[in-house]
N, C-alpha and C. Protein backbone atom coordinates (compact mmCIF):
# COMPACT_ATOMS: atom_id res chain seq x y z
N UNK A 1 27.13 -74.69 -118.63
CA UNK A 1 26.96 -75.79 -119.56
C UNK A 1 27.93 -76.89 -119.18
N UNK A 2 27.42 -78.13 -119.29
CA UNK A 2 28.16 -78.94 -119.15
C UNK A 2 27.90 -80.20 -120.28
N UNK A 3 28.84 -81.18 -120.44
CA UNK A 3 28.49 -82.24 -120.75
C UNK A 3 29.54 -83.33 -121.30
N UNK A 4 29.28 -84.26 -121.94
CA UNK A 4 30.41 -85.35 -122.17
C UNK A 4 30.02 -86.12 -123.65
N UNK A 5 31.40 -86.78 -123.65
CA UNK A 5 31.05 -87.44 -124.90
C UNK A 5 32.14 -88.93 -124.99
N UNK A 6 31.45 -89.73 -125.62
CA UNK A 6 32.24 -90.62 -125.57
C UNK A 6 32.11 -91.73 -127.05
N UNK A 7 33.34 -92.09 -127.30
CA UNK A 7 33.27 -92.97 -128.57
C UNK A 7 34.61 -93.82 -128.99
N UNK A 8 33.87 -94.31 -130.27
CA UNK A 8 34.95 -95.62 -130.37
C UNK A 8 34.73 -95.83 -132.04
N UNK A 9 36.02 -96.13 -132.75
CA UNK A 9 36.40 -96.43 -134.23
C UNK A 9 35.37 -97.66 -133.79
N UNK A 10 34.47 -97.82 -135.03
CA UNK A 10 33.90 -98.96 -135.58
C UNK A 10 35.10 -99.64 -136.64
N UNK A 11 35.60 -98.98 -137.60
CA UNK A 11 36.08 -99.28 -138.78
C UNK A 11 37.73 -98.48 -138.44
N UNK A 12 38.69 -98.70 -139.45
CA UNK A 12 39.55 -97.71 -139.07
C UNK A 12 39.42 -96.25 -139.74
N UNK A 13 38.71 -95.98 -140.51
CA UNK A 13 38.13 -94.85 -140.93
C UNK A 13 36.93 -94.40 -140.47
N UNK A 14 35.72 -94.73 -139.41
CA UNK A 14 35.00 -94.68 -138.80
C UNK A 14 34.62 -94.85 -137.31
N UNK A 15 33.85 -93.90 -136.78
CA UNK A 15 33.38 -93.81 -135.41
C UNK A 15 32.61 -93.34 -135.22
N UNK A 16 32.01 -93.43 -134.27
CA UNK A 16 30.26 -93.21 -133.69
C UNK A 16 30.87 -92.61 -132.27
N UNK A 17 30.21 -91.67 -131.84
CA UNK A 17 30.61 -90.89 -130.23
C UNK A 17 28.55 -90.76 -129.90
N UNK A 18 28.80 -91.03 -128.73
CA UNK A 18 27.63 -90.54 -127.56
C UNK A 18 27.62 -89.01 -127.13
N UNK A 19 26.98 -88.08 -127.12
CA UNK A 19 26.96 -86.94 -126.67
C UNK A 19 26.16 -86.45 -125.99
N UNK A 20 26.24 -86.31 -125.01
CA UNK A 20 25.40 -85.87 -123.41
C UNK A 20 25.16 -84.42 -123.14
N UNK A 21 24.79 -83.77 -123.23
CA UNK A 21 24.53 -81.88 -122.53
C UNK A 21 24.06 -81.68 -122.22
N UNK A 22 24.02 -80.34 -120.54
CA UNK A 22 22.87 -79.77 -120.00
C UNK A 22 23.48 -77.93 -120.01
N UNK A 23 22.51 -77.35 -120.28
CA UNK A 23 22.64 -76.19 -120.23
C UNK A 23 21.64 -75.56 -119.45
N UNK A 24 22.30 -74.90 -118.31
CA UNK A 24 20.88 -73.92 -117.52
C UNK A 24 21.84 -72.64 -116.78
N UNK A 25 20.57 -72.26 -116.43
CA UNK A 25 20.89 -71.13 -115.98
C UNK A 25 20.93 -69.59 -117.26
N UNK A 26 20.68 -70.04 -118.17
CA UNK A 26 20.11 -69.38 -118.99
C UNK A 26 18.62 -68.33 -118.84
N UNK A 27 18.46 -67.27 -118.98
CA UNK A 27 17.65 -66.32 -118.71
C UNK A 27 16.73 -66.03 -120.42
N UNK A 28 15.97 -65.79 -119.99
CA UNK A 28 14.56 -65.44 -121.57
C UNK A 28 14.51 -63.84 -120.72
N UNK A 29 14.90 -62.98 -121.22
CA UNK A 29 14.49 -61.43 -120.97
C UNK A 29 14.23 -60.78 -122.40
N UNK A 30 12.81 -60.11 -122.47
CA UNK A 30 12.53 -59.47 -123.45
C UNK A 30 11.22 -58.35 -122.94
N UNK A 31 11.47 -57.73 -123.52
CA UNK A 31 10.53 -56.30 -123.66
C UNK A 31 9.39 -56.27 -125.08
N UNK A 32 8.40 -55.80 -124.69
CA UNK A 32 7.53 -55.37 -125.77
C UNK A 32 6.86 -54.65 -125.32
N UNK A 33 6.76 -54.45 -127.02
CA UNK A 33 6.20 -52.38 -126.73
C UNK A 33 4.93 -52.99 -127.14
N UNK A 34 3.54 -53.14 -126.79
CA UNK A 34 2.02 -52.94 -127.01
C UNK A 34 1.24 -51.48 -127.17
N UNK A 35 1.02 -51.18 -128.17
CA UNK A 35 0.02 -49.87 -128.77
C UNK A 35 -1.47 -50.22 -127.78
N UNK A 36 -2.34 -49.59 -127.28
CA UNK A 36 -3.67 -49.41 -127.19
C UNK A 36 -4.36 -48.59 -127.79
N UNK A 37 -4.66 -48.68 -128.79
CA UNK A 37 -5.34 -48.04 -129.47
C UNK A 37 -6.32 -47.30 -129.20
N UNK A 38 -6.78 -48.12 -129.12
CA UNK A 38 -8.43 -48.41 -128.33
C UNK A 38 -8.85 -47.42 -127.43
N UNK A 39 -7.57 -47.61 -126.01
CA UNK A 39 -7.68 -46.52 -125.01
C UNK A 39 -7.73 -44.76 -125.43
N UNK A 40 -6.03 -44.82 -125.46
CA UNK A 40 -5.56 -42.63 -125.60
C UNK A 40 -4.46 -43.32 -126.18
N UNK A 41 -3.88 -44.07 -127.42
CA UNK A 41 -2.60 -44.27 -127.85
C UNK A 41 -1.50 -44.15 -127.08
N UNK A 42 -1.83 -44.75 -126.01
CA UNK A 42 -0.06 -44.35 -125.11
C UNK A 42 -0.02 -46.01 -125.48
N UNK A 43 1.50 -45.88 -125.25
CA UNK A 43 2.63 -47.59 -125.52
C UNK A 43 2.48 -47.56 -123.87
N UNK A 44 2.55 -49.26 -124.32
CA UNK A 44 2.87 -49.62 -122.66
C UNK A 44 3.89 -50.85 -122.56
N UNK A 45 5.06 -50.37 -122.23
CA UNK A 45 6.23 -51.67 -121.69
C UNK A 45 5.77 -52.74 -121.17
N UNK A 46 5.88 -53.79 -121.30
CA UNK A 46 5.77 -55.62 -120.88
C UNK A 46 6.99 -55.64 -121.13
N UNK A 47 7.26 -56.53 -119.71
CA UNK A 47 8.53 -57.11 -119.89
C UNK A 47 8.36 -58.97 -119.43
N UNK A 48 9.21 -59.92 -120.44
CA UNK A 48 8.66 -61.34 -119.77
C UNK A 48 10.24 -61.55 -119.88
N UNK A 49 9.79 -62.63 -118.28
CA UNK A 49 11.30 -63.03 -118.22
C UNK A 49 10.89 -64.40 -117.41
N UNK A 50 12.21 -65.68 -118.14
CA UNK A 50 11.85 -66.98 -117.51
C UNK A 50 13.34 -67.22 -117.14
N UNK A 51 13.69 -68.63 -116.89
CA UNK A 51 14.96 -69.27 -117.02
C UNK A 51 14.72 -70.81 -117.72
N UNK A 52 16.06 -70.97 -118.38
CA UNK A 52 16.23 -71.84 -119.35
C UNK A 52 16.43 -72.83 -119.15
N UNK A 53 16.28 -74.34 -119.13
CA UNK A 53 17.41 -75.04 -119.01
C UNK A 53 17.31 -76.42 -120.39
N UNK A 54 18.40 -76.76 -120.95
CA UNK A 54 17.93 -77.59 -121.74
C UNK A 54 18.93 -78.83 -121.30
N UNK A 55 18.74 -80.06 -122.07
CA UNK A 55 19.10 -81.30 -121.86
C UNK A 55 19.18 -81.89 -123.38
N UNK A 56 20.42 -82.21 -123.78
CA UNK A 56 20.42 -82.71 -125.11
C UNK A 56 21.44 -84.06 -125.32
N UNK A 57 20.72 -85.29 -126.09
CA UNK A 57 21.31 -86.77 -126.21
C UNK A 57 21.86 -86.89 -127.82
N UNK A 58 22.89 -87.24 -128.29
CA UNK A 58 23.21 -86.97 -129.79
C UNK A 58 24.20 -88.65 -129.78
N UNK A 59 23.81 -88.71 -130.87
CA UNK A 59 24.61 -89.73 -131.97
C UNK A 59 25.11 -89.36 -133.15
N UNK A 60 26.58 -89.49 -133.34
CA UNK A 60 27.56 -88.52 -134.06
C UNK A 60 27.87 -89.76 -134.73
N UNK A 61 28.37 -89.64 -136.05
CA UNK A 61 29.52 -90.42 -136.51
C UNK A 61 30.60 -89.76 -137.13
N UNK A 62 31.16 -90.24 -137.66
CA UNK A 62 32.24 -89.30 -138.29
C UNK A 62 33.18 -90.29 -139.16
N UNK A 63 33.56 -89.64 -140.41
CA UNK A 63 34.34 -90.64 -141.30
C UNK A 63 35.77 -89.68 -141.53
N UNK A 64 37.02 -90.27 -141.49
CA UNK A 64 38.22 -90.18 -141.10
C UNK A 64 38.66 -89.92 -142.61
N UNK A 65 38.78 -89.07 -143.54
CA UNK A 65 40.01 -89.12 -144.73
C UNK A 65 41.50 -88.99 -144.62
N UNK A 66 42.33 -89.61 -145.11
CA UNK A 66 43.76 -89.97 -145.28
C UNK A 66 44.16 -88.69 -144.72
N UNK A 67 45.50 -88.95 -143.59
CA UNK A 67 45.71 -87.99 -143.99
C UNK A 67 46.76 -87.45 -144.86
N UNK A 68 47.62 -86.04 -144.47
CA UNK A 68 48.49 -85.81 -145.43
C UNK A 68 49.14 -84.55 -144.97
N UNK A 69 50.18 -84.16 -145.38
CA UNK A 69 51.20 -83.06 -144.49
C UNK A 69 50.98 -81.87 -145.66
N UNK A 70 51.29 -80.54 -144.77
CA UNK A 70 51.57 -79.39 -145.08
C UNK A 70 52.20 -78.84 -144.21
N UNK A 71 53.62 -78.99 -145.37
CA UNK A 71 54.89 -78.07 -144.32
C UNK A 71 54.93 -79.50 -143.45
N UNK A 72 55.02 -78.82 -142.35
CA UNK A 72 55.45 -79.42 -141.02
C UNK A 72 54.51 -80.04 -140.31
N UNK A 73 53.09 -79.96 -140.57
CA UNK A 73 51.93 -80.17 -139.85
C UNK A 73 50.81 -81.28 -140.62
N UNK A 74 51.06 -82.08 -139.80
CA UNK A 74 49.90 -83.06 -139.80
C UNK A 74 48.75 -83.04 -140.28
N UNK A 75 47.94 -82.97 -141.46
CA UNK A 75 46.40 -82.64 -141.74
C UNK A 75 45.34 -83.86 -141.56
N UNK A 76 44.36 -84.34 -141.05
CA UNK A 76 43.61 -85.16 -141.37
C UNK A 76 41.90 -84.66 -141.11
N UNK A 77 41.48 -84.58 -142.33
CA UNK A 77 40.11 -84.38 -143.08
C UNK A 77 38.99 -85.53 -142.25
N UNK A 78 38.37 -84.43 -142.06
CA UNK A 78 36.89 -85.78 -141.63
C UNK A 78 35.89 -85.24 -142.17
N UNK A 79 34.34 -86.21 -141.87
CA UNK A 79 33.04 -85.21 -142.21
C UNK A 79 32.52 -86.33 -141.45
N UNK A 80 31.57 -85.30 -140.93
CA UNK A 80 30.54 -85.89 -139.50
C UNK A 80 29.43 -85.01 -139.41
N UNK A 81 27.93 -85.85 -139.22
CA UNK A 81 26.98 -86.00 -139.02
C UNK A 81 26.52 -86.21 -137.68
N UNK A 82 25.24 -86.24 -137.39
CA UNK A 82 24.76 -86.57 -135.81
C UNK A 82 23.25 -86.48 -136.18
N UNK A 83 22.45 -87.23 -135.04
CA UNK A 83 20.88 -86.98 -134.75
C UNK A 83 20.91 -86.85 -133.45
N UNK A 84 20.04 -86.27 -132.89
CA UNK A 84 19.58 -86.28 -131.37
C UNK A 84 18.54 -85.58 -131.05
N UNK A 85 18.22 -85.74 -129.90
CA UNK A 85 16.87 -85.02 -129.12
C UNK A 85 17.12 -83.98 -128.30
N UNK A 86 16.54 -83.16 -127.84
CA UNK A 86 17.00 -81.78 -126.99
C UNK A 86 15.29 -81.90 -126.07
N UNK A 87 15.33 -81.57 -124.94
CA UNK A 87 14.37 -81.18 -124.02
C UNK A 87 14.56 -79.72 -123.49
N UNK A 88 13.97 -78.59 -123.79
CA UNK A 88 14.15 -77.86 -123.34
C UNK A 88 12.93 -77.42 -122.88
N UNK A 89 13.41 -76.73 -121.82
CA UNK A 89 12.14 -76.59 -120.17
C UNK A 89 12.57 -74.94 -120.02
N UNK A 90 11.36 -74.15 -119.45
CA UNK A 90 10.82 -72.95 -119.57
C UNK A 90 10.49 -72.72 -118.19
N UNK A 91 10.55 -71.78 -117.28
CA UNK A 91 9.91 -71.37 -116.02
C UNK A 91 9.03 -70.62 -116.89
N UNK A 92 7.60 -70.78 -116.09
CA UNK A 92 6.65 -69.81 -116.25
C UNK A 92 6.88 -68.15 -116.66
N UNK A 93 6.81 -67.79 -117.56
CA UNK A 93 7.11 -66.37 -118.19
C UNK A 93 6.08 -65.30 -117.14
């Protein structure tokens, strides 16, 4: 996985960041058990397996509350939101 991000205070309690990601090399491995009924009831193993890769673009903001100490340590409160799109791509199973 990789990716980046980048941003900037609009306000001094506000900012908007860009967020970039690719993730691959990810594997889809799964097993299923199928009954035949039909045939002599024996199970029969399937196994499907692909590789992953996705690509994701995000718009974050985030709003900054005051901050304020405990003890010795610095606290500052935020709350942040985002939208974005994700492409994620499948090798043939």
């Amino acid at each position: 996985m990789g990716g980046f991000s980048a941003g900037k205070y609009v306000t001094d309690n506000f900012r908007l960041e860009l967020e970039a990601t690719r993730r691959s090399g990810y594997d889809y491995d799964s097993t299923v058990f199928l009954t035949q009924a039909h045939v002599d009831d024996n199970i029969v193993q399937t196994n499907y397996n692909a590789k992953l890769n996705t690509r994701s673009l995000f718009i974050n903001g985030f709003y900054d509350f005051r901050s304020f100490s405990l003890g010795y340590t610095s606290i500052k409160p935020y709350l942040g939101g985002g939208i974005g799109v994700s492409r994620n791509k499948m090798d043939d199973v």
